[in-house]
Structures are given as C-alpha cells and as structure tokens.
Protein backbone atom coordinates (compact mmCIF):
# COMPACT_ATOMS: atom_id res chain seq x y z
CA UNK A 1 153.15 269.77 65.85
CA UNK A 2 154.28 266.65 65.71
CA UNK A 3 153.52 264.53 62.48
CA UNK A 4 150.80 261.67 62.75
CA UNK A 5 150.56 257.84 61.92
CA UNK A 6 148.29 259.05 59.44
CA UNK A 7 150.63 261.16 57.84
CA UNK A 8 153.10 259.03 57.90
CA UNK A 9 150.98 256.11 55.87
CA UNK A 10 149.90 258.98 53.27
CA UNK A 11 154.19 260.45 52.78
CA UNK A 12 155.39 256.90 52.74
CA UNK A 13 153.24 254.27 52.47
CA UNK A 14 155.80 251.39 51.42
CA UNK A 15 157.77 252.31 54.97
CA UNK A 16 154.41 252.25 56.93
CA UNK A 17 152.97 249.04 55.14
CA UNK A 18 156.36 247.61 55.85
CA UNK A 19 156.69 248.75 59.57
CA UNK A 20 152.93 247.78 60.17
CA UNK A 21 153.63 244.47 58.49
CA UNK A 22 156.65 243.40 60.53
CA UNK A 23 155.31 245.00 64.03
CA UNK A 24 151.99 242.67 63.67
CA UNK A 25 154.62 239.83 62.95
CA UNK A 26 156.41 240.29 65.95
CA UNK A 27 153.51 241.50 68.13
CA UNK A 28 151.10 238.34 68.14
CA UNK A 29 151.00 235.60 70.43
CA UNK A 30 153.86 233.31 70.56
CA UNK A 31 156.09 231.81 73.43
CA UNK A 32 155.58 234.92 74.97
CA UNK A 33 152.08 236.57 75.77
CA UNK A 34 150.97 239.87 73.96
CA UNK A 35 150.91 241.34 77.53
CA UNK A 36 154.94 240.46 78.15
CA UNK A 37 155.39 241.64 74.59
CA UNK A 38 153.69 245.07 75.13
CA UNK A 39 155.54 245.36 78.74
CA UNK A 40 159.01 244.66 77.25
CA UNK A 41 158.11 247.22 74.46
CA UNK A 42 157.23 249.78 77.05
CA UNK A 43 160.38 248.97 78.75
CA UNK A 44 162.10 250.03 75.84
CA UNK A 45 160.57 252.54 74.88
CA UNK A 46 160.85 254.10 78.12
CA UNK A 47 165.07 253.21 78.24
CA UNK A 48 165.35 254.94 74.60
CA UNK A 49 163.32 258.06 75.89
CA UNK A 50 160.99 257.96 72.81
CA UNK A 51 157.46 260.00 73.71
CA UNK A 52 154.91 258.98 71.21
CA UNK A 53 156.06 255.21 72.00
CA UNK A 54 155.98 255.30 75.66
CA UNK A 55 151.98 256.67 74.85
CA UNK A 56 151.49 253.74 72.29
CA UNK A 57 152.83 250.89 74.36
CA UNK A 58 150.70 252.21 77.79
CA UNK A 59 147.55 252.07 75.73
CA UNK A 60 148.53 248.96 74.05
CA UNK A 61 149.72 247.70 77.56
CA UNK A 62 145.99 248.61 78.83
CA UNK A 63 144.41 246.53 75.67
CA UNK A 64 146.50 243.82 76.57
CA UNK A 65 145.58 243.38 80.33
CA UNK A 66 147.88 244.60 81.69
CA UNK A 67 147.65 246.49 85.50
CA UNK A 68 148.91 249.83 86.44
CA UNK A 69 151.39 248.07 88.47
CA UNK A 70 152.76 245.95 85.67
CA UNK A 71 152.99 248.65 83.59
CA UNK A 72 155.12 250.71 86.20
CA UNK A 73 157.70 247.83 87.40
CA UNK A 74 157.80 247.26 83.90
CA UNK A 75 159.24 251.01 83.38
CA UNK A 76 160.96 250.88 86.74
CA UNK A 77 163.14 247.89 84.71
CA UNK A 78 164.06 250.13 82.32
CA UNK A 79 165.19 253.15 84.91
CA UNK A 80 167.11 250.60 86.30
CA UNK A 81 168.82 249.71 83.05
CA UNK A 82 169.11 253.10 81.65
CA UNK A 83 169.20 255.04 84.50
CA UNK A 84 168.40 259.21 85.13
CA UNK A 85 167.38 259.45 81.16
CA UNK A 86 164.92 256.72 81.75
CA UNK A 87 163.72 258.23 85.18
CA UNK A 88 163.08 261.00 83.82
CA UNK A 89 160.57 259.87 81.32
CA UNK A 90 158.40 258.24 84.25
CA UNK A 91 156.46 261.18 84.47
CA UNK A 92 155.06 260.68 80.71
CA UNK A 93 154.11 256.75 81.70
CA UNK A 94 151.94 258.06 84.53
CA UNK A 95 150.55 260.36 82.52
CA UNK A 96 149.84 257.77 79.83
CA UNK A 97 148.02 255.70 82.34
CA UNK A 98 146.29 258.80 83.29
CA UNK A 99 144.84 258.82 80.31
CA UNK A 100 144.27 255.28 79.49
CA UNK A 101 142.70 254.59 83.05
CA UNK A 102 140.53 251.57 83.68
C-alpha cells in the first residue's frame, strides 16, 4: 500500500507545508496559464515514470480545462523525449483520464 498525502502531512509536516507552499508558488497563473503549467507537469511526470504524479497532474489537467487531446499530445511530448520508458507509462494516462472523464 502505498503511503498517502495525508500521511505524508501527519510524518512530516515541515516537508509537506514546505512542498505545498512552493508547488502553489509555482502553480498559479503567471506568463504561462495554469492549463500549460499542469500539461508541462504531466509531461514530466510522464518522462520521469512517476505513477501517483501522472494521476495528480491528469486530474489537475481536467480542473484546469484541459481536453483529452491536450492531455495526450502533451504525454506523447514526453515519449518523444524520453522514449520506450515514457511509452510505456501511456497506459496509466489513459487510465487517469478514464477516471477523471468529462
């Protein structure tokens, strides 16, 4: 079982303040849109093979307006960059959307 958010805030709560402190820094509007933010996260998230934040940045993809289509070119970048590991993890975005259908 893998451990939760919530977990995480009750173990170390300085590191999760800290995290959630800096990620809603970075996150909000800016010269880029919260949509190209979450779509570059995915991206990355996808390249580095990292589950639980291919999961988080579909929904928070979805929140942020962002179409199915987006949302796959936006992995399909990362394949490209990454390659076979990255492919491989396309699977877990459809999924995702799956799940976070609108």
């Amino acid at each position: 079982m893998e451990p939760s958010l919530a977990e995480i805030q009750r173990e170390l709560p300085e590191v999760a303040n800290s995290f959630g402190a800096l990620f809603l820094q970075i996150m909000k509007e800016g010269a880029l849109t919260m949509k190209h933010k979450e779509l570059i996260a995915l991206g990355i998230a996808v390249a580095l093979q990292c589950e639980a934040c291919i999961r988080i940045h579909v929904e928070k993809c979805r929140a942020a307006g962002c179409s199915k289509q987006e949302i796959l070119e936006a992995s399909s970048v990362a394949v490209m960059m990454q390659g076979g590991p990255a492919y491989t993890h396309i699977p877990i975005v459809l999924d995702a959307l799956k799940r976070n259908a609108t």
